[in-house]
C-alpha atoms as a PDB file:
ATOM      1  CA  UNK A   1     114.861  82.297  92.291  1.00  0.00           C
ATOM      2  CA  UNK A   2     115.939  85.802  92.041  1.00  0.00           C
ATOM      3  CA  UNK A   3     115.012  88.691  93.887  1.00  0.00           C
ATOM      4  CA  UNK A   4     113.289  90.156  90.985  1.00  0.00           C
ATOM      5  CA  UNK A   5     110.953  86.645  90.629  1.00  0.00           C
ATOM      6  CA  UNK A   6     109.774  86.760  94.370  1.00  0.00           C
ATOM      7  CA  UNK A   7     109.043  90.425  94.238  1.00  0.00           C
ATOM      8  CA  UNK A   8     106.977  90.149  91.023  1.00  0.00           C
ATOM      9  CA  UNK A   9     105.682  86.962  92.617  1.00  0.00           C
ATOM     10  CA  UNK A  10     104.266  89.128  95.215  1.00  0.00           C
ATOM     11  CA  UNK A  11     103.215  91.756  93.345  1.00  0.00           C
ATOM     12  CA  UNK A  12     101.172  89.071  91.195  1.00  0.00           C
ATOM     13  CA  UNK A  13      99.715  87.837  94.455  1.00  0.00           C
ATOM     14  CA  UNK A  14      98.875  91.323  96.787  1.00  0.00           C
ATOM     15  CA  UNK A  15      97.192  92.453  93.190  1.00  0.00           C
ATOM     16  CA  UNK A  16      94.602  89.458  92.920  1.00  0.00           C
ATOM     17  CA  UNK A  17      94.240  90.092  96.308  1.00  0.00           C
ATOM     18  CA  UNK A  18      93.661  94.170  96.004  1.00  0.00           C
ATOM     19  CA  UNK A  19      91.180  92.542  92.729  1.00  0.00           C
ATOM     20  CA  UNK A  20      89.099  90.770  95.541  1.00  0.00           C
ATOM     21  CA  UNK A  21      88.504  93.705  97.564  1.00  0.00           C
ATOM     22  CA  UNK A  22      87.254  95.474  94.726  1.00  0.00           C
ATOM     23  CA  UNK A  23      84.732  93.299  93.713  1.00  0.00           C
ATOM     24  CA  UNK A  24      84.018  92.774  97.157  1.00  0.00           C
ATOM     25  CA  UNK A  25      83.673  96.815  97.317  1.00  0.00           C
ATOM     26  CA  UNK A  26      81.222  96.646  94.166  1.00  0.00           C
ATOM     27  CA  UNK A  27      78.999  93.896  95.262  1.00  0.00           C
ATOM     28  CA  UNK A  28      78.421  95.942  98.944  1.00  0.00           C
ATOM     29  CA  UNK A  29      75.219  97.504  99.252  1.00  0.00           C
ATOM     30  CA  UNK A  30      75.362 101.890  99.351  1.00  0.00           C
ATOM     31  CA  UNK A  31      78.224 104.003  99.825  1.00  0.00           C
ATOM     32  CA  UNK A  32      79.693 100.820 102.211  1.00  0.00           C
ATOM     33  CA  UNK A  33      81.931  99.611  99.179  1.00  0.00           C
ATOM     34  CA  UNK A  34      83.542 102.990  98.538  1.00  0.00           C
ATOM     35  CA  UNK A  35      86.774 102.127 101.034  1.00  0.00           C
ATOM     36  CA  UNK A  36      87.255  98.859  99.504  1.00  0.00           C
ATOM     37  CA  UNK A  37      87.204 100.082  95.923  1.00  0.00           C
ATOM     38  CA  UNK A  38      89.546 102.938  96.651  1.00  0.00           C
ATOM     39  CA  UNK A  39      92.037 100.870  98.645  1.00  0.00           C
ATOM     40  CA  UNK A  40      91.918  97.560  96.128  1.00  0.00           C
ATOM     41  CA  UNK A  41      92.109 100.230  93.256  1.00  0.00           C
ATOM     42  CA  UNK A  42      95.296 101.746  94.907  1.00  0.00           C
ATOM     43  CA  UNK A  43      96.940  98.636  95.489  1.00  0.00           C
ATOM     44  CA  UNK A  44      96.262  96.977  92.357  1.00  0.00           C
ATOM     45  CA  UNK A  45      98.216 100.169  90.837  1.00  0.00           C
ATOM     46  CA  UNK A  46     101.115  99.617  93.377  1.00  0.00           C
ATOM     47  CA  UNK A  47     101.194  95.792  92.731  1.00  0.00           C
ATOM     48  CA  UNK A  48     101.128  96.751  89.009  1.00  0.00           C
ATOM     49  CA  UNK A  49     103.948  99.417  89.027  1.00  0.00           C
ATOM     50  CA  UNK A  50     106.010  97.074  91.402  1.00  0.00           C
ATOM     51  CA  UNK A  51     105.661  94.074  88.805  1.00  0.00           C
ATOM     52  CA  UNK A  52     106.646  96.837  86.053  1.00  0.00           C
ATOM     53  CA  UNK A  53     109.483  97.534  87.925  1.00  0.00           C
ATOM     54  CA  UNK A  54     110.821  93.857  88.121  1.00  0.00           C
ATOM     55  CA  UNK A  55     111.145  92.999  84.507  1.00  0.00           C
ATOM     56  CA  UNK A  56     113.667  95.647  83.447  1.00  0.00           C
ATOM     57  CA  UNK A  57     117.017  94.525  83.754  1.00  0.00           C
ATOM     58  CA  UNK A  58     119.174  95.024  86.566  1.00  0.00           C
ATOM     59  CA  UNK A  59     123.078  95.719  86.311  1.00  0.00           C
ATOM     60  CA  UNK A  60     125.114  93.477  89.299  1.00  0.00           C
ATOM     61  CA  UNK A  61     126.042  96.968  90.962  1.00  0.00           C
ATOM     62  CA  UNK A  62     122.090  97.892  90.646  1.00  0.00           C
ATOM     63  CA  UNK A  63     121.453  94.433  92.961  1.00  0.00           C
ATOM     64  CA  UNK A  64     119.555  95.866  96.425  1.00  0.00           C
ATOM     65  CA  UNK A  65     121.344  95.739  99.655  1.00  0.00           C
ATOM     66  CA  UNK A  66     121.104  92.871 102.463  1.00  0.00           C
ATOM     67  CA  UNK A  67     118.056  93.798 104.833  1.00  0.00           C
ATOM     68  CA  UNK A  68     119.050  95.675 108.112  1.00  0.00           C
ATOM     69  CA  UNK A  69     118.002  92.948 110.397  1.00  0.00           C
ATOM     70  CA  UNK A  70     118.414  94.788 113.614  1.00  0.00           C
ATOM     71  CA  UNK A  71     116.565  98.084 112.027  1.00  0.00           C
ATOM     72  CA  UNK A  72     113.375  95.626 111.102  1.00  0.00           C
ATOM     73  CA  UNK A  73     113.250  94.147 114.355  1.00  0.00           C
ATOM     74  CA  UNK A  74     113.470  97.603 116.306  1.00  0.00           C
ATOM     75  CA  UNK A  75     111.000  98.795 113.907  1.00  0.00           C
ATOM     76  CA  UNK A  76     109.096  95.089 114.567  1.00  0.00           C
ATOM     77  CA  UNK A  77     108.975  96.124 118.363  1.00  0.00           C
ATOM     78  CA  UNK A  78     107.550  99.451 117.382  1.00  0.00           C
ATOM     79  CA  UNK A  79     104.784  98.252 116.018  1.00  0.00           C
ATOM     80  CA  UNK A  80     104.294  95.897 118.774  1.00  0.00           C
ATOM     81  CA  UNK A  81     104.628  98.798 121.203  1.00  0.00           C
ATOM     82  CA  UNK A  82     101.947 100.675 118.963  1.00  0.00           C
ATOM     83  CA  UNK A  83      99.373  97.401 119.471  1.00  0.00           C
ATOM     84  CA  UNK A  84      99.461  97.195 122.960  1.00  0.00           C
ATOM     85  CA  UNK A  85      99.467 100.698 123.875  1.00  0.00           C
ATOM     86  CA  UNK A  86      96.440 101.751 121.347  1.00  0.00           C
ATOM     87  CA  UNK A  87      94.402  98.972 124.026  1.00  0.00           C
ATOM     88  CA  UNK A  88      95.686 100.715 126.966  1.00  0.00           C
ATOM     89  CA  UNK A  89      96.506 104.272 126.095  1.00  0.00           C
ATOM     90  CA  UNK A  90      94.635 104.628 123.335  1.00  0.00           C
ATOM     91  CA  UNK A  91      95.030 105.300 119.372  1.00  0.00           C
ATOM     92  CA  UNK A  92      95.616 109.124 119.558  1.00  0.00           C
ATOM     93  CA  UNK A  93      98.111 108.714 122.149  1.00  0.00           C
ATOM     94  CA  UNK A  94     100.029 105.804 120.863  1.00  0.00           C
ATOM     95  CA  UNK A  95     100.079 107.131 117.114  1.00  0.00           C
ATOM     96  CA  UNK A  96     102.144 109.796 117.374  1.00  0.00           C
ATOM     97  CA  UNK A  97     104.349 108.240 119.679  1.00  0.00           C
ATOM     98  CA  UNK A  98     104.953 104.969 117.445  1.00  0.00           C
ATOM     99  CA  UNK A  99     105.707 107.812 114.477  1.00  0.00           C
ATOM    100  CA  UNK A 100     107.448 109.859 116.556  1.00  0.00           C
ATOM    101  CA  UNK A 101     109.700 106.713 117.833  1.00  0.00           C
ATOM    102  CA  UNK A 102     109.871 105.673 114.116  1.00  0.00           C
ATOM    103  CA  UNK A 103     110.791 108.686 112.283  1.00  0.00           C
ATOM    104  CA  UNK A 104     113.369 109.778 114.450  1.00  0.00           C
ATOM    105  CA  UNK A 105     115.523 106.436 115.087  1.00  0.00           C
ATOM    106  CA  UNK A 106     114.631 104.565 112.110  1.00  0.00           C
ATOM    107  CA  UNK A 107     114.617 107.364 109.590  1.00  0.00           C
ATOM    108  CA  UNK A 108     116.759 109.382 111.306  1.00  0.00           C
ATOM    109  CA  UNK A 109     114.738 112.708 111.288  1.00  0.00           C
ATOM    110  CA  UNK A 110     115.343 115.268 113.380  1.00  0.00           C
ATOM    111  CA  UNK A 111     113.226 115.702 116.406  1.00  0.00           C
ATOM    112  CA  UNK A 112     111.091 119.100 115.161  1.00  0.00           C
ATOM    113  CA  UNK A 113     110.272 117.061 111.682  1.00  0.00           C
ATOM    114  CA  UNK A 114     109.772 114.624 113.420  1.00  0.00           C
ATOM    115  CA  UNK A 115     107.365 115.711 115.971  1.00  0.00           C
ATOM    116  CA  UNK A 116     105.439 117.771 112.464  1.00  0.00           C
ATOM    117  CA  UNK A 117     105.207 114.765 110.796  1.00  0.00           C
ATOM    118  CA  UNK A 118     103.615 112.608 113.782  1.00  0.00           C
ATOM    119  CA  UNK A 119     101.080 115.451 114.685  1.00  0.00           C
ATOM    120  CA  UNK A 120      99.960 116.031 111.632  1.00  0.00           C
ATOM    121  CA  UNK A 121      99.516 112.155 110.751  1.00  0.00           C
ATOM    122  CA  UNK A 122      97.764 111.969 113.338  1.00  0.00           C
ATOM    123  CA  UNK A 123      95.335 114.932 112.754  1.00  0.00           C
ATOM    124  CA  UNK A 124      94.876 113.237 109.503  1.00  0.00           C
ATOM    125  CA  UNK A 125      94.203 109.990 110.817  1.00  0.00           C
ATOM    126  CA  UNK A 126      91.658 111.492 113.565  1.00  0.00           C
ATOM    127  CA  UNK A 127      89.449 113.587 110.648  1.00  0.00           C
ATOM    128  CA  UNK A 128      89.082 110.844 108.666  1.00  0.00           C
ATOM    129  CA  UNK A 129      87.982 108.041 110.898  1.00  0.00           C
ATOM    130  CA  UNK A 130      85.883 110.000 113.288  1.00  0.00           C
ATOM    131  CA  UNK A 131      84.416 112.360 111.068  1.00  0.00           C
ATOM    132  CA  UNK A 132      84.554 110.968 107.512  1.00  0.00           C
ATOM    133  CA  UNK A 133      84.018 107.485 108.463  1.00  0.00           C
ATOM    134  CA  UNK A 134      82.419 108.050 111.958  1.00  0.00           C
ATOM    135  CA  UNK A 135      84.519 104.939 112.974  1.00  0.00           C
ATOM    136  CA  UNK A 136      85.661 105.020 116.790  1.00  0.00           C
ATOM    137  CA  UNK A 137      88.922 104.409 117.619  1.00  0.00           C
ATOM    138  CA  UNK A 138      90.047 103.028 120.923  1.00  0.00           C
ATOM    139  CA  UNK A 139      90.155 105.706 123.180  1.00  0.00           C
ATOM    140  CA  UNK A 140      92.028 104.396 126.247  1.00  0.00           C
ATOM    141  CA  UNK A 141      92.757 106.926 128.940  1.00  0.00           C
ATOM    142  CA  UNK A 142      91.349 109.385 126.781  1.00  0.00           C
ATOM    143  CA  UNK A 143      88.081 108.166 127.985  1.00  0.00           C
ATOM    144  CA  UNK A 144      87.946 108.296 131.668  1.00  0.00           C
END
């Protein structure tokens, strides 16, 4: 199977399953299926372009590289890093510092885009749940 089969394979898959959520979204009660319309919606278009994508014709030279095995598993430890510190330290604290860690080794920013791009994620991330969706967050030692 080629690497264009498995990722429109995928595609195929993550957009029945985007499809669900937006049914889901319409059958909820109120304004309680808006997230899951807007997120199913977005991934269905995703899924779609990615499936789009996989039935042109690719040249040999065109063929994508091998995956960076040690850069996914760094960046697999990152997000383990990210799970258990949002318990202990909390999600506004371990945010930034899983983006900072991220964007700097993994994508090789510099550390003052870096550091922008992390803050303001996070500032992003912070309006929208506990404002917009007045979800809480855990708060770790920003609590005590």
């Amino acid at each position: 199977m080629t690497l264009d089969a498995i990722d429109r394979c995928v595609a195929v898959l993550v957009g029945a399953i985007c499809a669900a959520a937006v049914v889901a979204g319409l059958g909820m009660r109120g304004d309680a299926g808006v997230f899951p319309v807007i997120a199913g919606t977005l991934g269905l278009l995703a899924s779609a372009g990615i499936a789009l994508g996989t039935l042109r014709g690719r040249a040999p030279d065109d063929l994508p590289p091998s995956l960076p095995w040690p850069r996914f598993l760094v960046w697999c430890l990152c997000v383990l890093g990210l799970l258990g510190l949002m318990v202990t330290a909390g999600a506004f604290v371990a945010l930034p510092l899983f983006l900072l860690a991220s964007l700097r080794w993994l994508g090789h920013l510099r550390w003052p885009a870096a550091l922008v791009i992390a803050v303001v994620f996070s500032a992003v991330i912070y309006v929208v749940f506990v404002y917009l969706l007045s979800v809480p967050l855990p708060a770790g030692w920003l609590a005590r």
